[in-house]
PDB file of N, CA and C in Angstrom:
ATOM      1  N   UNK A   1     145.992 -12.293 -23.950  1.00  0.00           N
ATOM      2  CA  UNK A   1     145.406 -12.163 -25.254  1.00  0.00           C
ATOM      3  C   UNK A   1     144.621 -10.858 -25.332  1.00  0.00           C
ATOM      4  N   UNK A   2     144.963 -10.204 -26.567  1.00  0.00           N
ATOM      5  CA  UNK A   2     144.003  -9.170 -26.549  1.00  0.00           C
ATOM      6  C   UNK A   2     142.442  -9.709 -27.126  1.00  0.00           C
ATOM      7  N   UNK A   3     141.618  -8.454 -26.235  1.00  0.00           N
ATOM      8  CA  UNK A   3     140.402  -8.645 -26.433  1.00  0.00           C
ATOM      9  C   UNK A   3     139.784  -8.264 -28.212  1.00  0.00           C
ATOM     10  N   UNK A   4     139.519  -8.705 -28.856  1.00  0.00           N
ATOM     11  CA  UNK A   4     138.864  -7.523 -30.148  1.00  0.00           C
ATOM     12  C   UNK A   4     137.615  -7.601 -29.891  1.00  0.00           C
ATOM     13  N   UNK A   5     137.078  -6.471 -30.249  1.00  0.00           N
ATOM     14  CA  UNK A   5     136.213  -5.602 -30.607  1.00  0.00           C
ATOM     15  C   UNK A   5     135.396  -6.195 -32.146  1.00  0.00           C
ATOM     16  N   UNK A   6     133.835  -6.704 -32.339  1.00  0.00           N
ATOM     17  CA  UNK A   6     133.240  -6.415 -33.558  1.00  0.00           C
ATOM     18  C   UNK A   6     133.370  -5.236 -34.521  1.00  0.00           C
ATOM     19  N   UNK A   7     133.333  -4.169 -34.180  1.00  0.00           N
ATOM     20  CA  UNK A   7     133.015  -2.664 -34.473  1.00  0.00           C
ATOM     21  C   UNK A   7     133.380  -2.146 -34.796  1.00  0.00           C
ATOM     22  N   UNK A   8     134.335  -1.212 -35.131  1.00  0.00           N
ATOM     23  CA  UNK A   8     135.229   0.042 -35.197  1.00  0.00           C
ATOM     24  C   UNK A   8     134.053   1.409 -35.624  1.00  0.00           C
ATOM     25  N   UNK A   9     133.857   1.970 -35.014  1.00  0.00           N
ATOM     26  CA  UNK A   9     132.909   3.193 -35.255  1.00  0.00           C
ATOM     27  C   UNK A   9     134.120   4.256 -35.560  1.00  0.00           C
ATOM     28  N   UNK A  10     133.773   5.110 -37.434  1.00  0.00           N
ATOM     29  CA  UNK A  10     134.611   5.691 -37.468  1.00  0.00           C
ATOM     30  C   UNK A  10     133.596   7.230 -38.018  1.00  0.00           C
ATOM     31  N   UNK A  11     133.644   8.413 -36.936  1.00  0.00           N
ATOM     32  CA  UNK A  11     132.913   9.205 -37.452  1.00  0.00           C
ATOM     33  C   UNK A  11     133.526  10.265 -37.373  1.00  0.00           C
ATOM     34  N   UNK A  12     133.025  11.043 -37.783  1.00  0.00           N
ATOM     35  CA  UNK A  12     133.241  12.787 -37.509  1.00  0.00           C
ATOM     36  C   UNK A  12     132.547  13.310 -36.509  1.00  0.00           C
ATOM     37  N   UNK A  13     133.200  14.258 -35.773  1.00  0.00           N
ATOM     38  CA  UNK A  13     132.982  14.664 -34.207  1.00  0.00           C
ATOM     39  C   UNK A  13     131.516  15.592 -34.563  1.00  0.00           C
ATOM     40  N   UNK A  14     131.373  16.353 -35.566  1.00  0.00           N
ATOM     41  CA  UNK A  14     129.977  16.619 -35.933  1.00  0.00           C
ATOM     42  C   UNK A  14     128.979  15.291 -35.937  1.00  0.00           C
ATOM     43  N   UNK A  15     129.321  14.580 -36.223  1.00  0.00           N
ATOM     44  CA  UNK A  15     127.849  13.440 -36.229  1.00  0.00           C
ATOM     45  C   UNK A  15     127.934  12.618 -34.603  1.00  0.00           C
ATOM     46  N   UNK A  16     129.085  13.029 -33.852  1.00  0.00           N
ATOM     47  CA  UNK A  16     128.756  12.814 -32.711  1.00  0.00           C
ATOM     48  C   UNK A  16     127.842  11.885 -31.504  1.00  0.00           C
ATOM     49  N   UNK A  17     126.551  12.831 -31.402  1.00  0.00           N
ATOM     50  CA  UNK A  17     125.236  12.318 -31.388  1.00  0.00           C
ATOM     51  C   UNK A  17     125.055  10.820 -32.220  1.00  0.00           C
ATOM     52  N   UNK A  18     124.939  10.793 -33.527  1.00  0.00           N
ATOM     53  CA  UNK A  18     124.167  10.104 -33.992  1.00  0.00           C
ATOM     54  C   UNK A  18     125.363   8.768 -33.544  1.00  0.00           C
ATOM     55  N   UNK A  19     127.047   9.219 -33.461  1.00  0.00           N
ATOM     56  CA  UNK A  19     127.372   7.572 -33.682  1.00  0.00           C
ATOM     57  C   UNK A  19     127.568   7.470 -31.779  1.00  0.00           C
ATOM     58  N   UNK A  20     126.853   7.879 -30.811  1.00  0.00           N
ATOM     59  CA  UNK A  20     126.778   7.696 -29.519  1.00  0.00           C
ATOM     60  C   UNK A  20     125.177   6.806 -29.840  1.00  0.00           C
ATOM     61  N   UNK A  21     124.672   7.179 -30.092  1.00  0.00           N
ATOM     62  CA  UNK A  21     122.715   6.287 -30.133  1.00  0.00           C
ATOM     63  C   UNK A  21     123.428   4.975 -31.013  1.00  0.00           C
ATOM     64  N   UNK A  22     124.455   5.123 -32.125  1.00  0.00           N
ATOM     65  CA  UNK A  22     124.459   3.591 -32.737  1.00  0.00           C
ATOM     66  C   UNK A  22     125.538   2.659 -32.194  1.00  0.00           C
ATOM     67  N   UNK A  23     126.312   3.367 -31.368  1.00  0.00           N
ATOM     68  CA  UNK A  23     127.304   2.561 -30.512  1.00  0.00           C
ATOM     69  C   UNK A  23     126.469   1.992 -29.541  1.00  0.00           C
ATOM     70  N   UNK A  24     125.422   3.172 -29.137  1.00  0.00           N
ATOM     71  CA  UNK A  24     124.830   2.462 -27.738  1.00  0.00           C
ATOM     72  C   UNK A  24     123.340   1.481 -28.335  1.00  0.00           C
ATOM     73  N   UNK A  25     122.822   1.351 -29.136  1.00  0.00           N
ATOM     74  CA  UNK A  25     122.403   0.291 -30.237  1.00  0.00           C
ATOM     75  C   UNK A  25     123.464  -1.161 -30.313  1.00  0.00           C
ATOM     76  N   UNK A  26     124.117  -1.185 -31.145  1.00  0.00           N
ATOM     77  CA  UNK A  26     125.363  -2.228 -31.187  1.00  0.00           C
ATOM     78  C   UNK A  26     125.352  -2.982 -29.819  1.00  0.00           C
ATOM     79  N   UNK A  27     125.971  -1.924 -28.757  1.00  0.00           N
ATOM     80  CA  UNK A  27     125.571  -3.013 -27.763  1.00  0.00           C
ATOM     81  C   UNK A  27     124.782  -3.413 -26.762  1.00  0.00           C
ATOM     82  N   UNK A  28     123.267  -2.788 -27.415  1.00  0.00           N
ATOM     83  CA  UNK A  28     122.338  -3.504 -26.813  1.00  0.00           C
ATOM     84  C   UNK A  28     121.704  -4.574 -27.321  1.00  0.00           C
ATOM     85  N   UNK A  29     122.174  -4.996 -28.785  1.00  0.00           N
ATOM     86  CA  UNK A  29     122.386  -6.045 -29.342  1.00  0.00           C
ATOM     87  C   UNK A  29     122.998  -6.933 -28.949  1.00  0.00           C
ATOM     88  N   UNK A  30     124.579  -6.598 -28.138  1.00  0.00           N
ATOM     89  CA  UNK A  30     125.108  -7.613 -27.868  1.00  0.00           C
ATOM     90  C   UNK A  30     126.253  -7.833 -28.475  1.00  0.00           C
ATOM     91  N   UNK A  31     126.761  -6.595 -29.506  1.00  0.00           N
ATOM     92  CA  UNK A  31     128.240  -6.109 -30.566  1.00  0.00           C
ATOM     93  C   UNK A  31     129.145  -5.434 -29.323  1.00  0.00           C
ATOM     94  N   UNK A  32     130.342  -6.018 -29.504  1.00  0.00           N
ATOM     95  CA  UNK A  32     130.967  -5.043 -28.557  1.00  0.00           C
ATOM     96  C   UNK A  32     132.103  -4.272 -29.512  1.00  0.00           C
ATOM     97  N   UNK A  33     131.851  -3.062 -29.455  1.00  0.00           N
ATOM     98  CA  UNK A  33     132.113  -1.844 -30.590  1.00  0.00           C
ATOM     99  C   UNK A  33     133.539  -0.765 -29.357  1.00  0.00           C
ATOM    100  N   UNK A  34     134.299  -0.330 -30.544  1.00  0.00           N
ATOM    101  CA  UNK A  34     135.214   0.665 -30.534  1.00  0.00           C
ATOM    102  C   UNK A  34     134.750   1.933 -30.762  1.00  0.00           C
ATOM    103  N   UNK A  35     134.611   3.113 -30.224  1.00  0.00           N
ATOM    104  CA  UNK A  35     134.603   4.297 -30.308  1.00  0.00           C
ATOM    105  C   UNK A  35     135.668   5.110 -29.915  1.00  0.00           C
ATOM    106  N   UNK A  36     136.305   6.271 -30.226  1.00  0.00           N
ATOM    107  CA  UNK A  36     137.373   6.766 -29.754  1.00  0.00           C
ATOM    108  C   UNK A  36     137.224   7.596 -28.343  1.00  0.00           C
ATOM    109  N   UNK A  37     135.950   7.668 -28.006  1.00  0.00           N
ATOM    110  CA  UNK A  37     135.249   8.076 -26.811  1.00  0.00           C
ATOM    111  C   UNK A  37     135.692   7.125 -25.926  1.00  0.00           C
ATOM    112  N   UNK A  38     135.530   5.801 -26.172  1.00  0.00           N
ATOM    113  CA  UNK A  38     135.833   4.724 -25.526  1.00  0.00           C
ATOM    114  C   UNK A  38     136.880   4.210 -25.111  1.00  0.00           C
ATOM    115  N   UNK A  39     137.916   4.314 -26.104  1.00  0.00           N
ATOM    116  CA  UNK A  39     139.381   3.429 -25.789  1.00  0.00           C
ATOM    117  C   UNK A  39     140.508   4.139 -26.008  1.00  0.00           C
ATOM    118  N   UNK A  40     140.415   5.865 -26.196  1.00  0.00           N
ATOM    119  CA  UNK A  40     141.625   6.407 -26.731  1.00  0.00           C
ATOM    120  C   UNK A  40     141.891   7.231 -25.646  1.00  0.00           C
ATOM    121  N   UNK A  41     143.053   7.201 -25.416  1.00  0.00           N
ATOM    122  CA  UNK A  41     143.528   7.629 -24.041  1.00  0.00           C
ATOM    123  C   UNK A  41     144.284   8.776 -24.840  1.00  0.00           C
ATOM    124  N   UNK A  42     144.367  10.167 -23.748  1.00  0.00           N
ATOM    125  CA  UNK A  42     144.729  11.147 -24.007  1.00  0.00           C
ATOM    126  C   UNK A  42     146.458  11.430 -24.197  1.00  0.00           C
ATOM    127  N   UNK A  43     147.096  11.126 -25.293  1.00  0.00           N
ATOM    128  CA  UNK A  43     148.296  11.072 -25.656  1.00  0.00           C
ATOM    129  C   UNK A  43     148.662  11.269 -26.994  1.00  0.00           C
ATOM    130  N   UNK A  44     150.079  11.669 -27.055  1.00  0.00           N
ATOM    131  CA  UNK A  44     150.447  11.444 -27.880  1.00  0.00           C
ATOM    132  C   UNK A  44     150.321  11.337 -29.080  1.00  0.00           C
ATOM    133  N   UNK A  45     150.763   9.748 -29.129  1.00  0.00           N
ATOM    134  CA  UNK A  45     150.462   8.508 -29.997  1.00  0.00           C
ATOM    135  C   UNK A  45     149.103   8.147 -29.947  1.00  0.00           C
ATOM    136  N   UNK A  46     148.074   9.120 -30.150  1.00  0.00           N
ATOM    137  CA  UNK A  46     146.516   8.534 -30.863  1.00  0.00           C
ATOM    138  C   UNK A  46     146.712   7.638 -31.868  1.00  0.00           C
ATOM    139  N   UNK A  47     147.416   8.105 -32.969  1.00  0.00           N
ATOM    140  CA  UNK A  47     146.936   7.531 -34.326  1.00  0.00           C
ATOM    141  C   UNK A  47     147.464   6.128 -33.892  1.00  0.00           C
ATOM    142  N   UNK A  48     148.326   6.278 -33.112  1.00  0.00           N
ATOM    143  CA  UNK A  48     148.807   4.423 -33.701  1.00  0.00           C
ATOM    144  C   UNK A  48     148.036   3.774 -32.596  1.00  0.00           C
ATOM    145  N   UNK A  49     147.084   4.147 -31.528  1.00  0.00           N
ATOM    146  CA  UNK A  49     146.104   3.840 -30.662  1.00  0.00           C
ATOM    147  C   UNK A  49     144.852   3.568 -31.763  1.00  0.00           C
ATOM    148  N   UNK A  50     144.508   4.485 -32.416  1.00  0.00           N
ATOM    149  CA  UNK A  50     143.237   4.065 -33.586  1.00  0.00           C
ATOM    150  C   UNK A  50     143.525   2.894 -34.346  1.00  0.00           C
ATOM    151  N   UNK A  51     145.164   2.790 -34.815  1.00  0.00           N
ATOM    152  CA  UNK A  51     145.513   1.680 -35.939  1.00  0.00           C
ATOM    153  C   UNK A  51     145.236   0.495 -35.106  1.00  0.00           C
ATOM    154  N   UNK A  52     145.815   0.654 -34.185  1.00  0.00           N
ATOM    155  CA  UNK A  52     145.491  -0.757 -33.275  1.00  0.00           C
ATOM    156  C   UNK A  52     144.322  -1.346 -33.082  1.00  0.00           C
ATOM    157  N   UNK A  53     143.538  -0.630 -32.498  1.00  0.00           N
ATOM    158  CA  UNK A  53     141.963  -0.586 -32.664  1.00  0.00           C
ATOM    159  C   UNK A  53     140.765  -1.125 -34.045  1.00  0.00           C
ATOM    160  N   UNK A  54     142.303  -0.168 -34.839  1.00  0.00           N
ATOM    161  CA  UNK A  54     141.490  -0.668 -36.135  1.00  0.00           C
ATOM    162  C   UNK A  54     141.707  -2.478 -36.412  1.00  0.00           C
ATOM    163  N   UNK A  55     142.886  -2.329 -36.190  1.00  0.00           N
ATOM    164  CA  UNK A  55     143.168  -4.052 -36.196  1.00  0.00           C
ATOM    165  C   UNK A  55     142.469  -4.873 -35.598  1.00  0.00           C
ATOM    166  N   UNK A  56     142.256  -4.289 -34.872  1.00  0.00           N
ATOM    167  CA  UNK A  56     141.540  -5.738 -33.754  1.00  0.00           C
ATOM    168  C   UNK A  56     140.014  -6.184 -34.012  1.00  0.00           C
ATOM    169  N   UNK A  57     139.862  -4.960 -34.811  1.00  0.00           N
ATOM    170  CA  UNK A  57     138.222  -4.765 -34.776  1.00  0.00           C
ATOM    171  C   UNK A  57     137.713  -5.726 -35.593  1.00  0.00           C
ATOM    172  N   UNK A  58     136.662  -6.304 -35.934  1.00  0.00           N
ATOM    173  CA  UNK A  58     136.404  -7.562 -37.317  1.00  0.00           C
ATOM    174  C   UNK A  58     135.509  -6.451 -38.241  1.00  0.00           C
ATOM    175  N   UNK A  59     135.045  -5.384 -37.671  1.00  0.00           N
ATOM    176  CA  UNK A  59     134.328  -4.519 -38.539  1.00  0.00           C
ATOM    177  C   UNK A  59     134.798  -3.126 -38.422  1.00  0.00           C
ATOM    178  N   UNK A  60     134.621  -2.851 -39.492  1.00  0.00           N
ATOM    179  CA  UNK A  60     134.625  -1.248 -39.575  1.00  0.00           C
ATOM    180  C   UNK A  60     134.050  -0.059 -40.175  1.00  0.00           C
ATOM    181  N   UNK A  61     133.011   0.403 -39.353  1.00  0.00           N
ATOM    182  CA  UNK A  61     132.078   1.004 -39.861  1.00  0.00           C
ATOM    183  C   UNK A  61     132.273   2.561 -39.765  1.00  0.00           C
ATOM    184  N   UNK A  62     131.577   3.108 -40.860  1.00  0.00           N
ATOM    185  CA  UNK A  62     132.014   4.548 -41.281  1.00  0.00           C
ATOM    186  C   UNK A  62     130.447   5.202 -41.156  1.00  0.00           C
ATOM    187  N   UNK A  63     130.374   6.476 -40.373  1.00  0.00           N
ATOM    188  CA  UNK A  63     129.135   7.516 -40.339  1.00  0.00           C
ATOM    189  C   UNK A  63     129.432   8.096 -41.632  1.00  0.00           C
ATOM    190  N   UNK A  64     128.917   7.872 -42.713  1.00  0.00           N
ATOM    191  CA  UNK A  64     129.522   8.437 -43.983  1.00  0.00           C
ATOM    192  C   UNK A  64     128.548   9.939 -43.752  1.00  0.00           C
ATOM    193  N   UNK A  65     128.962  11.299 -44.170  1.00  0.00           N
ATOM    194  CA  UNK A  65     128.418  12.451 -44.266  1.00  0.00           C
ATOM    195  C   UNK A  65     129.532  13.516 -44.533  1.00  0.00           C
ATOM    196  N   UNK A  66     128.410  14.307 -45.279  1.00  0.00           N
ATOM    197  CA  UNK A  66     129.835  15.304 -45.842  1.00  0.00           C
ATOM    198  C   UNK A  66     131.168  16.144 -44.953  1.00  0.00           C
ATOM    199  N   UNK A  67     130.412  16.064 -43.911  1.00  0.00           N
ATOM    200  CA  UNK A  67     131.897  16.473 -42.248  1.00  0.00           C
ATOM    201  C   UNK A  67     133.076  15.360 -42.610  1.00  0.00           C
ATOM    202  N   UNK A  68     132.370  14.084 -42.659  1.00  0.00           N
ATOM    203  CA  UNK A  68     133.287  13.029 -42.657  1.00  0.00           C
ATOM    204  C   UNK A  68     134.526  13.058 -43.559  1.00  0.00           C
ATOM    205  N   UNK A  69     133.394  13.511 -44.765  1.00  0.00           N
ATOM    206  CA  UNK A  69     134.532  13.139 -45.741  1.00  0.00           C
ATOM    207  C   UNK A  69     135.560  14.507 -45.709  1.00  0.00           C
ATOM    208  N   UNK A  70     135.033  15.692 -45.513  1.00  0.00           N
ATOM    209  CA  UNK A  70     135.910  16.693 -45.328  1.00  0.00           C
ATOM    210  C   UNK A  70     137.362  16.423 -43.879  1.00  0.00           C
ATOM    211  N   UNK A  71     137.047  15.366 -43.482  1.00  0.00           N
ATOM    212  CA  UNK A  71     137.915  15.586 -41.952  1.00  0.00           C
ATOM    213  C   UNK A  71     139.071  14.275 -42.479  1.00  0.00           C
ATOM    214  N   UNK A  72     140.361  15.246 -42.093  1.00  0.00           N
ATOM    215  CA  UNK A  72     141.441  14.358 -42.771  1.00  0.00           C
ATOM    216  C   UNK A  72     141.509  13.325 -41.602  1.00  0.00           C
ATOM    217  N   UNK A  73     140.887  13.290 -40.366  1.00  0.00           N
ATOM    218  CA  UNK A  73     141.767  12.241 -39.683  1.00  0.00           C
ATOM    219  C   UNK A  73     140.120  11.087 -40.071  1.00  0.00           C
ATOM    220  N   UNK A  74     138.974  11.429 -40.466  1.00  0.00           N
ATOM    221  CA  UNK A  74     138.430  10.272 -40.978  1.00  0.00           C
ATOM    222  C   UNK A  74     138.576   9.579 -42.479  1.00  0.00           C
ATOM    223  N   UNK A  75     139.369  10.378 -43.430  1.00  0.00           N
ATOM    224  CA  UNK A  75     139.588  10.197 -44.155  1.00  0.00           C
ATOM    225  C   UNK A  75     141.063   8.974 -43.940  1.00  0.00           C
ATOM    226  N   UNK A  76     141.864   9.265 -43.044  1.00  0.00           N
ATOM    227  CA  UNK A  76     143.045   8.364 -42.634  1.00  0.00           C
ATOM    228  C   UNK A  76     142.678   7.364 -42.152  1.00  0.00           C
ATOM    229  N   UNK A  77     141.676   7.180 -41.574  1.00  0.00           N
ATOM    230  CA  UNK A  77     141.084   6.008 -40.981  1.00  0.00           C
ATOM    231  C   UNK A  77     140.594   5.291 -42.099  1.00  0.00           C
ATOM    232  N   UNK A  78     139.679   6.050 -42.560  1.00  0.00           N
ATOM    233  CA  UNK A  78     139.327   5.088 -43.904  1.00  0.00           C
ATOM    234  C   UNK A  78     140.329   4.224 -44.568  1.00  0.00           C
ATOM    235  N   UNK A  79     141.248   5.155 -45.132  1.00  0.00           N
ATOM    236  CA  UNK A  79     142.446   4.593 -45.512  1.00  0.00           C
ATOM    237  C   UNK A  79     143.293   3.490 -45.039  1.00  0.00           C
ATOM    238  N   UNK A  80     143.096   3.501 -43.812  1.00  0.00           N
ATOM    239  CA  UNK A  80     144.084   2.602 -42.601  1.00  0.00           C
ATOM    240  C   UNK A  80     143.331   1.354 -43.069  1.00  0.00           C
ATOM    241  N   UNK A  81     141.745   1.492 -42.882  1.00  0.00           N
ATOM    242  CA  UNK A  81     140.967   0.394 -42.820  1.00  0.00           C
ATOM    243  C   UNK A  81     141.076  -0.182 -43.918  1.00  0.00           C
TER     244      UNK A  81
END
């Protein structure tokens, strides 16, 4: 069985920083969260590694900021989600 994930952390590599302190927040709560830092292995097929991710996740949360919205692969995510 796959494991899911609460979380899906979806940011822009500029806000960086801030979604590393709220990933590492989440689970000192006790959320166990997706970051692409975390589970995306160097290949390929990323995107359909994120879609998956995105699936599994029960949440999906967005660092909303103007990088974000300018960056097409958070903008695809959004979308996915």
């Amino acid at each position: 069985m796959i494991e899911q994930e609460r979380v899906f952390i979806s940011y822009s590599r500029r806000d960086g920083v801030f979604a590393r302190r709220l990933y590492d927040q989440l689970t000192a709560e006790g959320f166990t969260s997706w970051a692409d830092w975390e589970g995306l292995s160097y290949s390929v097929k990323w995107w359909g590694e994120i879609q998956r991710a995105i699936e599994r996740c029960e949440n999906f949360l967005c660092i909303l900021s103007p990088v974000y919205f300018a960056s097409r692969v958070c903008n695809e995510e959004l979308a996915y989600a």
